[in-house]
Structures are given as structure tokens and as C-alpha cells.
PDB file of N, CA and C in Angstrom:
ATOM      1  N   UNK A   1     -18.226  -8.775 -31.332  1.00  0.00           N
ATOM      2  CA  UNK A   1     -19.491  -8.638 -32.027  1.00  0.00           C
ATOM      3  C   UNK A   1     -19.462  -7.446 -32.987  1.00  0.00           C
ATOM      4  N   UNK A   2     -18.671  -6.370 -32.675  1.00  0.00           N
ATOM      5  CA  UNK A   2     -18.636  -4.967 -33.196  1.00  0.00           C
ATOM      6  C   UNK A   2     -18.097  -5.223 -34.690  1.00  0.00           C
ATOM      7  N   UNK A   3     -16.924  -6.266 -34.417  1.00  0.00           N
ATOM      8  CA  UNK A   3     -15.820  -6.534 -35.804  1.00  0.00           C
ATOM      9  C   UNK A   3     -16.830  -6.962 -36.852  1.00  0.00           C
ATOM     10  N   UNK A   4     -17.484  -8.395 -36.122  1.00  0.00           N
ATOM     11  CA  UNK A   4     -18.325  -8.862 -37.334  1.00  0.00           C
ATOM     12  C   UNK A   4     -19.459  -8.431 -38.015  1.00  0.00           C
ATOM     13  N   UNK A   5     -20.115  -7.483 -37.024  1.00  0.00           N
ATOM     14  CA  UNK A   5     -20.945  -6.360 -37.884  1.00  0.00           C
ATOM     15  C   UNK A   5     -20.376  -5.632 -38.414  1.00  0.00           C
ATOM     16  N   UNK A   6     -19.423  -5.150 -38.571  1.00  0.00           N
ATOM     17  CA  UNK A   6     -18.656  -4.366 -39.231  1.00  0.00           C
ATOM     18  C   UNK A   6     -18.042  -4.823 -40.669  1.00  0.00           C
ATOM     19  N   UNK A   7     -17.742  -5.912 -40.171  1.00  0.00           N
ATOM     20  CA  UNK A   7     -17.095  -6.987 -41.166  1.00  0.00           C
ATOM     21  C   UNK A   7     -18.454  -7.074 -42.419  1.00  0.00           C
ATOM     22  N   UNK A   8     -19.294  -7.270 -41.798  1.00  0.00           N
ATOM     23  CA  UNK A   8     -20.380  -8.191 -42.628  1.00  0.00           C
ATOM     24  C   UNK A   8     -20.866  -6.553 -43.388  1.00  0.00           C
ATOM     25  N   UNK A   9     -21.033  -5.732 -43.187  1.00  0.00           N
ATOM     26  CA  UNK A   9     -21.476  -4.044 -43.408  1.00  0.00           C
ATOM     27  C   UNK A   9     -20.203  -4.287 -44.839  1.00  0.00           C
ATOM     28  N   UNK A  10     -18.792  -3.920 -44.029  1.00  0.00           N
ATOM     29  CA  UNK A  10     -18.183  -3.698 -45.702  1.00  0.00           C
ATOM     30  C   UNK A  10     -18.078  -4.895 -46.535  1.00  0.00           C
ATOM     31  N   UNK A  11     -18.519  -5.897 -46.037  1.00  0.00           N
ATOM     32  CA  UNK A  11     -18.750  -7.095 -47.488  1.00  0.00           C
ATOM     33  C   UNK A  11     -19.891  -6.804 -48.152  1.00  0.00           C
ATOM     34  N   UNK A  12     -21.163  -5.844 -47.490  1.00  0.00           N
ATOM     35  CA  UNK A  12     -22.384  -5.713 -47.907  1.00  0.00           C
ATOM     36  C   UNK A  12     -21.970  -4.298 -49.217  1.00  0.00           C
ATOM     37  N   UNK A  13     -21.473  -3.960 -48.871  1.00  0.00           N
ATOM     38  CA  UNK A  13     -20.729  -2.208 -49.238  1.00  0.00           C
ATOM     39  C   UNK A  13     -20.180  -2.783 -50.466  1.00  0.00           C
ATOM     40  N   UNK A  14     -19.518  -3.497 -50.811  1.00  0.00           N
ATOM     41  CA  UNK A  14     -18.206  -3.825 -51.391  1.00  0.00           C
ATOM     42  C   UNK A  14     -18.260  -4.507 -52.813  1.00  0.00           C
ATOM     43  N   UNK A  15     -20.003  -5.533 -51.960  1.00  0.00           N
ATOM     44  CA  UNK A  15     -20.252  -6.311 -53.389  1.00  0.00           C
ATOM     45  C   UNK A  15     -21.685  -5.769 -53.788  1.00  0.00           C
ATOM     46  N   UNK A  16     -22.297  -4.507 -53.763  1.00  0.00           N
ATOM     47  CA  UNK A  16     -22.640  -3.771 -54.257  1.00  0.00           C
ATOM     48  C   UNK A  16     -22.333  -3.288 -55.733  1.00  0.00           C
ATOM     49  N   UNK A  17     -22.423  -3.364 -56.853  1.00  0.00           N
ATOM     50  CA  UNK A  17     -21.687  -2.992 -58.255  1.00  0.00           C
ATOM     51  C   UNK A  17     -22.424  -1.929 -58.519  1.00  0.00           C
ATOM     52  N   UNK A  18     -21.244  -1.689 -58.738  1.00  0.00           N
ATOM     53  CA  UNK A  18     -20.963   0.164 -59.477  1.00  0.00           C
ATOM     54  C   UNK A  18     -20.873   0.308 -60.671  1.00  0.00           C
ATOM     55  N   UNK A  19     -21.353   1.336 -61.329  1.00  0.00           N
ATOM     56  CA  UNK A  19     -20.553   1.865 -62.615  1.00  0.00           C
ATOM     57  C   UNK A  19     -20.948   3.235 -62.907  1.00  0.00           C
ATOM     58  N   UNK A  20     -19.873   3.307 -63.520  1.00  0.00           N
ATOM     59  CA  UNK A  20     -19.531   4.388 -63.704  1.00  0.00           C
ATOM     60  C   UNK A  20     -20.507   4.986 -65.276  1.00  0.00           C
ATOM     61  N   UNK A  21     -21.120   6.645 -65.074  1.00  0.00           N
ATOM     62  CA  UNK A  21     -21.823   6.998 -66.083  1.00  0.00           C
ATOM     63  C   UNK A  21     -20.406   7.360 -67.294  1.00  0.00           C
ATOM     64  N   UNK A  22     -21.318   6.980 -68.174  1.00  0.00           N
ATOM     65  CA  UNK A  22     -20.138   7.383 -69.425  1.00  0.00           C
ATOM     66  C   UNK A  22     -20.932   8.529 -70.827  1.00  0.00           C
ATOM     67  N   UNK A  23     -20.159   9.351 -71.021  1.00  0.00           N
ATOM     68  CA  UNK A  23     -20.406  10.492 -72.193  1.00  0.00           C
ATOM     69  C   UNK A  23     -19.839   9.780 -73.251  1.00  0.00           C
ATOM     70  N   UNK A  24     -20.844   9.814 -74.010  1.00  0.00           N
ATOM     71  CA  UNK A  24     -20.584   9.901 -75.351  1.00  0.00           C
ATOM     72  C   UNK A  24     -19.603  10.535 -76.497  1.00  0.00           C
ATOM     73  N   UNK A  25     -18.659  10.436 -76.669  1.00  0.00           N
ATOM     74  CA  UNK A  25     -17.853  11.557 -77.260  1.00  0.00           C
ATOM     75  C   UNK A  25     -17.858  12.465 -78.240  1.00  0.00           C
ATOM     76  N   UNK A  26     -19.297  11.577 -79.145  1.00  0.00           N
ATOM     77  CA  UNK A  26     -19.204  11.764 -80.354  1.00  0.00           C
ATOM     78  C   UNK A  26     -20.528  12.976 -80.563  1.00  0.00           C
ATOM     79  N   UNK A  27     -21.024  13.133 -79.649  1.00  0.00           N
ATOM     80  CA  UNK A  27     -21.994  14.166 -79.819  1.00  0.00           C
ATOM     81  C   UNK A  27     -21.929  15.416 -78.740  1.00  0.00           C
ATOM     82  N   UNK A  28     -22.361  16.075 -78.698  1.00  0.00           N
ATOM     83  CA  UNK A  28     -21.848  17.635 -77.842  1.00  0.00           C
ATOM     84  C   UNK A  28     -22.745  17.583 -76.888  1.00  0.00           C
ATOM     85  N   UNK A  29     -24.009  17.613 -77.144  1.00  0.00           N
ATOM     86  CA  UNK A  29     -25.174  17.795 -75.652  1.00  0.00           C
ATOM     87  C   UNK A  29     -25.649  16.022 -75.162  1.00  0.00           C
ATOM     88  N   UNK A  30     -25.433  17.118 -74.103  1.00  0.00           N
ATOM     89  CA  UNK A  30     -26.299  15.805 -73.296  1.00  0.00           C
ATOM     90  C   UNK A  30     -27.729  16.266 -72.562  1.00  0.00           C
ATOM     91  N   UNK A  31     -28.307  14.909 -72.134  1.00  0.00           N
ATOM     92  CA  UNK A  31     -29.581  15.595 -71.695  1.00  0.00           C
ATOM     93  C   UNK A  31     -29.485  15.026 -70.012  1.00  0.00           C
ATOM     94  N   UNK A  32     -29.499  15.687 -69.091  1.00  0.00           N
ATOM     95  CA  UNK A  32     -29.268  14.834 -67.920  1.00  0.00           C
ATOM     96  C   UNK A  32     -30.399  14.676 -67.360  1.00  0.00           C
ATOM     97  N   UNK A  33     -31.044  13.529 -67.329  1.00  0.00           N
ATOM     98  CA  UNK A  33     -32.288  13.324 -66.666  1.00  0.00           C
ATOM     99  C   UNK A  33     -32.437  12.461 -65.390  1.00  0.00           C
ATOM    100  N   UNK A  34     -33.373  13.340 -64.523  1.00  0.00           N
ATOM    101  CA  UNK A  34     -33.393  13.277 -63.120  1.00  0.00           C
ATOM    102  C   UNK A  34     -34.662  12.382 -62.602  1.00  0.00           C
ATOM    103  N   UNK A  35     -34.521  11.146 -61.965  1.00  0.00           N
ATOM    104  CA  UNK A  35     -36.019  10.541 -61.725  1.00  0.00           C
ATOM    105  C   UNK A  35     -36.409  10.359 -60.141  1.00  0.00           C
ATOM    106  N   UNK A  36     -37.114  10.149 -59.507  1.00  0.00           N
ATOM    107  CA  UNK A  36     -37.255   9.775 -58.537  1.00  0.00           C
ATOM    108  C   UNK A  36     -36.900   8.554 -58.098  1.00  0.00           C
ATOM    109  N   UNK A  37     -36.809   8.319 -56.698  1.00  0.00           N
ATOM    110  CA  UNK A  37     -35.885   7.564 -55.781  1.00  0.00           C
ATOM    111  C   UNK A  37     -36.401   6.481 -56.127  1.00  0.00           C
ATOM    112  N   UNK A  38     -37.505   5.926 -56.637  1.00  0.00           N
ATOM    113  CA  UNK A  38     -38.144   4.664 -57.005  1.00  0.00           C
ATOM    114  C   UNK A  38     -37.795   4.824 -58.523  1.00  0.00           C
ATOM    115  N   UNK A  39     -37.722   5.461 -58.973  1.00  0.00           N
ATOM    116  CA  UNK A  39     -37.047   5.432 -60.550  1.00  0.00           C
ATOM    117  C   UNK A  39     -36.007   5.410 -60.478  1.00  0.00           C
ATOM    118  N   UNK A  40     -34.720   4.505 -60.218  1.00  0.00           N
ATOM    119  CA  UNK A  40     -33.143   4.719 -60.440  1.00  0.00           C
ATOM    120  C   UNK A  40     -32.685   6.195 -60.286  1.00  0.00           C
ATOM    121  N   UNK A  41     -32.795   7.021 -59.387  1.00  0.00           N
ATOM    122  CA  UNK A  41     -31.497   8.302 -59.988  1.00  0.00           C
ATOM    123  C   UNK A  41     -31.614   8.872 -60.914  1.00  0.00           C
ATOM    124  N   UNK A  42     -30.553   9.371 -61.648  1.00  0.00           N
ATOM    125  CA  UNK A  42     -30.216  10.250 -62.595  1.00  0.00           C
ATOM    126  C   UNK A  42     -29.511   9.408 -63.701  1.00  0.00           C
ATOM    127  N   UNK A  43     -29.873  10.219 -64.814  1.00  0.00           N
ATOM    128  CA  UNK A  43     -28.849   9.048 -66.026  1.00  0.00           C
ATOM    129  C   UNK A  43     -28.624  10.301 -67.098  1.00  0.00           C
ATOM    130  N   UNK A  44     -27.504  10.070 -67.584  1.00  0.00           N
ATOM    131  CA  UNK A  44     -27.734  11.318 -68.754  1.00  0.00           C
ATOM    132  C   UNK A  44     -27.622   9.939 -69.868  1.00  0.00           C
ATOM    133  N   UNK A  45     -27.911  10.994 -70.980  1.00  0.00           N
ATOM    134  CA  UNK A  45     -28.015  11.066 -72.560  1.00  0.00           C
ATOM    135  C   UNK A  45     -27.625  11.680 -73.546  1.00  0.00           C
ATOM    136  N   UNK A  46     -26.177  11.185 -74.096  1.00  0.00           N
ATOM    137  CA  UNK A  46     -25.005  12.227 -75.033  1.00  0.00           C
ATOM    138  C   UNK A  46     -25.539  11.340 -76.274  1.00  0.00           C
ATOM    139  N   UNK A  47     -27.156  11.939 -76.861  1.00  0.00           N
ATOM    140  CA  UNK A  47     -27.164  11.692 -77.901  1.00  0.00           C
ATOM    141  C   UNK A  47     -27.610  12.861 -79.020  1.00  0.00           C
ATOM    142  N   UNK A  48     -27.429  14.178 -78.528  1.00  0.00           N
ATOM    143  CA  UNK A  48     -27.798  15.271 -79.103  1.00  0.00           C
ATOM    144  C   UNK A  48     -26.652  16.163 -79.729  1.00  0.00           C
ATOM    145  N   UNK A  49     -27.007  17.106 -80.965  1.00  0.00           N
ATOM    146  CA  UNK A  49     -26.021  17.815 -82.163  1.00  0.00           C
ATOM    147  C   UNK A  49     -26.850  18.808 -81.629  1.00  0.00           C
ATOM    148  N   UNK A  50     -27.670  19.726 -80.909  1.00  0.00           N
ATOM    149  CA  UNK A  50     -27.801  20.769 -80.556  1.00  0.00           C
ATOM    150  C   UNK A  50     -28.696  20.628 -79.379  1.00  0.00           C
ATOM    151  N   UNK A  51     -28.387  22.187 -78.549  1.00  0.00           N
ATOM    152  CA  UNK A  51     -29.419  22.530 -77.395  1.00  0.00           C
ATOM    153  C   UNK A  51     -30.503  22.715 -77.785  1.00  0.00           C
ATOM    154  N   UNK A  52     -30.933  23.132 -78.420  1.00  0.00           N
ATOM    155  CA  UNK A  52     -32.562  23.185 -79.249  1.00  0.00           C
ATOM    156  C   UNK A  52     -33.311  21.452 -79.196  1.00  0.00           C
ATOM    157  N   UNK A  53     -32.488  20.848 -80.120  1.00  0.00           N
ATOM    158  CA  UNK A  53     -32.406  19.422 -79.984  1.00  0.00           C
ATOM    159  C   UNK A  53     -33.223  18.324 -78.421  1.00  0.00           C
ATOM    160  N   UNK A  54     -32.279  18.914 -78.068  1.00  0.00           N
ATOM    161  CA  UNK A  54     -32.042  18.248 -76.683  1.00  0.00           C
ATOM    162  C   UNK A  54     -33.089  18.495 -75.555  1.00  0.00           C
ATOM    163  N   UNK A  55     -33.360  20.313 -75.868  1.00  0.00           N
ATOM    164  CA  UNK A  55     -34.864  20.653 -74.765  1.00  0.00           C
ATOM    165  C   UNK A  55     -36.191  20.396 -75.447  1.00  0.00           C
ATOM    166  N   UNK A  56     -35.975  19.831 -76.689  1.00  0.00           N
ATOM    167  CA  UNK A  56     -37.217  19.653 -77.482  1.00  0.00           C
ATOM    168  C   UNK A  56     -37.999  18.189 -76.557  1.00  0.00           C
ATOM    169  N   UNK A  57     -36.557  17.400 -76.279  1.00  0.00           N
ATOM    170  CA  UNK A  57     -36.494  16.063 -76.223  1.00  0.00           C
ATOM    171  C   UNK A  57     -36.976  15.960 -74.627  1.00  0.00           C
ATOM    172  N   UNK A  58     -36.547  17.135 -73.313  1.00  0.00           N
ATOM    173  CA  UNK A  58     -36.301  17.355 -72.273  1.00  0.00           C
ATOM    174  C   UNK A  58     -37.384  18.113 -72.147  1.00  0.00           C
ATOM    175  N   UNK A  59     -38.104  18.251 -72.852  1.00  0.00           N
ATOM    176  CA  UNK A  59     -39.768  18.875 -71.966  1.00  0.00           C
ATOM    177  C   UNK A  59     -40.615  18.425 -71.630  1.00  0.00           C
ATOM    178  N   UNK A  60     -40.779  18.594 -70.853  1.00  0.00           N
ATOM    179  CA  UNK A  60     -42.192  17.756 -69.876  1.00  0.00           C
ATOM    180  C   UNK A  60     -41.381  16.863 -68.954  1.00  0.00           C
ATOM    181  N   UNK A  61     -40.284  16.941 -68.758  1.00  0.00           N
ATOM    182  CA  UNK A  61     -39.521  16.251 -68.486  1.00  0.00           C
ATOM    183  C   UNK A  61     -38.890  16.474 -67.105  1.00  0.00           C
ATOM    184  N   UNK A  62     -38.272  16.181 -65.806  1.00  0.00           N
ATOM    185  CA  UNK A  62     -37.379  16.529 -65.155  1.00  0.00           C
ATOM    186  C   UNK A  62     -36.182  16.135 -65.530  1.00  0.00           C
ATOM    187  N   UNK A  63     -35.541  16.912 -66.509  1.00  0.00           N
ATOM    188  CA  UNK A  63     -34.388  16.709 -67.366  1.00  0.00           C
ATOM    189  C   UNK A  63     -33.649  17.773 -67.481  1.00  0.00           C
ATOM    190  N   UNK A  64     -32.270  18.255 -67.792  1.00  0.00           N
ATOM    191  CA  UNK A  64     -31.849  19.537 -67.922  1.00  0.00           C
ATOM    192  C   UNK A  64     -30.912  18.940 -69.127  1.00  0.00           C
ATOM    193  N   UNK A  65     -30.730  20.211 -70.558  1.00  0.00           N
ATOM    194  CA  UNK A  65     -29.503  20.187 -71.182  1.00  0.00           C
ATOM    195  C   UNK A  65     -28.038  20.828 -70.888  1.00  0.00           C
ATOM    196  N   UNK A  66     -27.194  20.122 -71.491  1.00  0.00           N
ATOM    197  CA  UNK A  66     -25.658  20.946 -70.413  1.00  0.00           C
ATOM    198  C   UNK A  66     -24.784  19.925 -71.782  1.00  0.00           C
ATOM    199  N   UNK A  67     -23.344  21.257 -71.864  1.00  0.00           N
ATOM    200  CA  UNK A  67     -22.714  20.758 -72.932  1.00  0.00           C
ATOM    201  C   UNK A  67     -21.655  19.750 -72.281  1.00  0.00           C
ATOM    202  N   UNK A  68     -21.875  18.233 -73.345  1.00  0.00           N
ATOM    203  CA  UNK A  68     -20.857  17.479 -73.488  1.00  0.00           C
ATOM    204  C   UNK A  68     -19.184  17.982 -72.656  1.00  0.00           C
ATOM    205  N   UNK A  69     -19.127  17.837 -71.458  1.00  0.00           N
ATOM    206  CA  UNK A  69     -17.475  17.957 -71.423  1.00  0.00           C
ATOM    207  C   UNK A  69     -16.796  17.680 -72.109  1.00  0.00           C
ATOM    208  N   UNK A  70     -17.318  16.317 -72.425  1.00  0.00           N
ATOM    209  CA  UNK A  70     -15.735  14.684 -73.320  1.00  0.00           C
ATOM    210  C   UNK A  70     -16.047  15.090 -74.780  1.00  0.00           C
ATOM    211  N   UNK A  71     -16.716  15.939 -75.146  1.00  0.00           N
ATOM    212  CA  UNK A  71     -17.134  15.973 -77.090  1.00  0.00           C
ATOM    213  C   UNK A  71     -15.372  16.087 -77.503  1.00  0.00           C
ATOM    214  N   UNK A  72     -15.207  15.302 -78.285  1.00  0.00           N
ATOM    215  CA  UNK A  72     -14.212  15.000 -79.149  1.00  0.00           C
ATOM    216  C   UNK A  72     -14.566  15.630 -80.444  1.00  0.00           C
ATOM    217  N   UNK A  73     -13.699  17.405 -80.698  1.00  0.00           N
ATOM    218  CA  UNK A  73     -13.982  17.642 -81.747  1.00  0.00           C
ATOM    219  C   UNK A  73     -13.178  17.330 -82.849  1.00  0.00           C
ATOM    220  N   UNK A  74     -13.809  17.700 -83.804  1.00  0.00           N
ATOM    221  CA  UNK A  74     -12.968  17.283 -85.067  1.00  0.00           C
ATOM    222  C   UNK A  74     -11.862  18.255 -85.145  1.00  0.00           C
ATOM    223  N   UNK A  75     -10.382  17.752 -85.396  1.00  0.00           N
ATOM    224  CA  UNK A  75      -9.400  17.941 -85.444  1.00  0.00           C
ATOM    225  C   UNK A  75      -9.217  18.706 -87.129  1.00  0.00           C
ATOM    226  N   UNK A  76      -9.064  20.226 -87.549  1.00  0.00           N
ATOM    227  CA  UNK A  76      -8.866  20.844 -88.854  1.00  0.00           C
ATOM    228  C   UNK A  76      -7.569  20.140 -89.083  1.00  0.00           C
ATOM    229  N   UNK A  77      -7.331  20.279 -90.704  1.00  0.00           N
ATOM    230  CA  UNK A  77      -6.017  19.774 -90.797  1.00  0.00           C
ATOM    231  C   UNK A  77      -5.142  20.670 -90.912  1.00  0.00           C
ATOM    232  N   UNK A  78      -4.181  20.909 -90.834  1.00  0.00           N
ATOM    233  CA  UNK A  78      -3.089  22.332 -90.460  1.00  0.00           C
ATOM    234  C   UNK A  78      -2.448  22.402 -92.137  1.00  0.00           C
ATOM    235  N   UNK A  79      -3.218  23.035 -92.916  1.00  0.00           N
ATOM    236  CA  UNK A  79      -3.633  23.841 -93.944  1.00  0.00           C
ATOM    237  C   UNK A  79      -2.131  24.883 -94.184  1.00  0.00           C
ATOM    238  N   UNK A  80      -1.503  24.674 -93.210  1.00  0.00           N
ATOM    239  CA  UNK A  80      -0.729  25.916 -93.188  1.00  0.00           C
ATOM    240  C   UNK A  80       0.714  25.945 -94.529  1.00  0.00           C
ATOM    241  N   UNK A  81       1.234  26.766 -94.832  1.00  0.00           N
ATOM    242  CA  UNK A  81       2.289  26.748 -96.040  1.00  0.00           C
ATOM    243  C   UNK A  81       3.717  25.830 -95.648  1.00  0.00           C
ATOM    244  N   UNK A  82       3.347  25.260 -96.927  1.00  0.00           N
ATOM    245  CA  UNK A  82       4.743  24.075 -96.943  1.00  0.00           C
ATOM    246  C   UNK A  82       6.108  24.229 -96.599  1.00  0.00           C
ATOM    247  N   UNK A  83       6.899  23.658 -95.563  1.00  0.00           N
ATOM    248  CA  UNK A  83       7.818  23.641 -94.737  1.00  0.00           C
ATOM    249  C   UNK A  83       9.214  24.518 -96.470  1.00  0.00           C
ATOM    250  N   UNK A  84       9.492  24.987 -96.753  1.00  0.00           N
ATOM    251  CA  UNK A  84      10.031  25.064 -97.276  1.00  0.00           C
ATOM    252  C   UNK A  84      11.798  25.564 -97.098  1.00  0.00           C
ATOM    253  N   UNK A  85      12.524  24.819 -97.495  1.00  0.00           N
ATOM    254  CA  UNK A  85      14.033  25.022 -97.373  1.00  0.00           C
ATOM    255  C   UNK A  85      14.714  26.068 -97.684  1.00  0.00           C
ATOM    256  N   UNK A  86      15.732  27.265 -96.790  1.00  0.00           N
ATOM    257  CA  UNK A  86      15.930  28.617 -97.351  1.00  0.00           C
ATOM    258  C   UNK A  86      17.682  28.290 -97.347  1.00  0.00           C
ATOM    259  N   UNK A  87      18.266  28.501 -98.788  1.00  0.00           N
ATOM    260  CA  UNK A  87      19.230  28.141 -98.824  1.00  0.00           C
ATOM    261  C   UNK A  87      20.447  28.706 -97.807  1.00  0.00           C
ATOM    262  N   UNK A  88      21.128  28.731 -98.043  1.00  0.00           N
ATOM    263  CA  UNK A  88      22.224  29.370 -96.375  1.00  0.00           C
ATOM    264  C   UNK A  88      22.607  30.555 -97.242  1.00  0.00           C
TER     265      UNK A  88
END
């Protein structure tokens, strides 16, 4: 009896779907907002170019701003002086 409650528990567990939250790369702040247990959880929002931005958006709110981990910055181009050949 133990197995098949058990059994039937991780089929219940299992087909449950998940996913995973995802950051935005392309913007730096996020806004992570927090709801109650009858409101889904927590969800963030990587749709902000500044913290100013973002607590404007996050007031009144149970929300907090916090910087982008994944921000993908822009790559400078290496500007630097041309490889040049020094005779022997």
C-alpha cells in the first residue's frame, strides 16, 4: 500500500510543469515583484534602462529593483593600434 501511495505522490510531483524564470538580456534592471499566495508567487520584470526607472514603476508596489545579472553588455570595439610588422 506504502509503494502505491508513494508511487501515485511522485507521478503527482512529476507531472506538475515547471518553468523556469528567464532575464531578459537586453536590459539591466529588473523589477522583482512579490504577490501573495493566491496571486502566483513572485515574477520579475527585465524591462528597465535604469533604477530610477524601475522604482518609479515599483511603488505602491510589493516589488523590489536589483541589477540584471544576465545584461549582455555591449561589446567596445578594440580601437587599439594596427598590428604592425617590425622588420628583423
Amino acid at each position: 500500500m506504502r509503494i502505491v501511495l508513494l508511487s501515485m505522490v511522485l507521478l503527482v510531483i512529476n507531472s506538475v510543469s515547471g518553468h523556469a524564470q528567464t532575464y531578459d538580456p537586453r536590459y539591466p534592471v529588473c523589477m522583482k515583484v512579490y504577490e501573495g499566495s493566491l496571486g502566483g508567487g513572485e515574477w520579475i520584470d527585465c524591462s528597465y534602462t535604469s533604477i530610477p526607472q524601475c522604482r518609479a514603476s515599483a511603488s505602491g508596489r510589493a516589488a523590489s529593483c536589483e541589477i540584471n545579472p544576465y545584461f549582455a553588455q555591449m561589446q567596445r570595439p578594440a580601437w587599439g593600434h594596427p598590428a604592425y610588422r617590425r622588420p628583423y
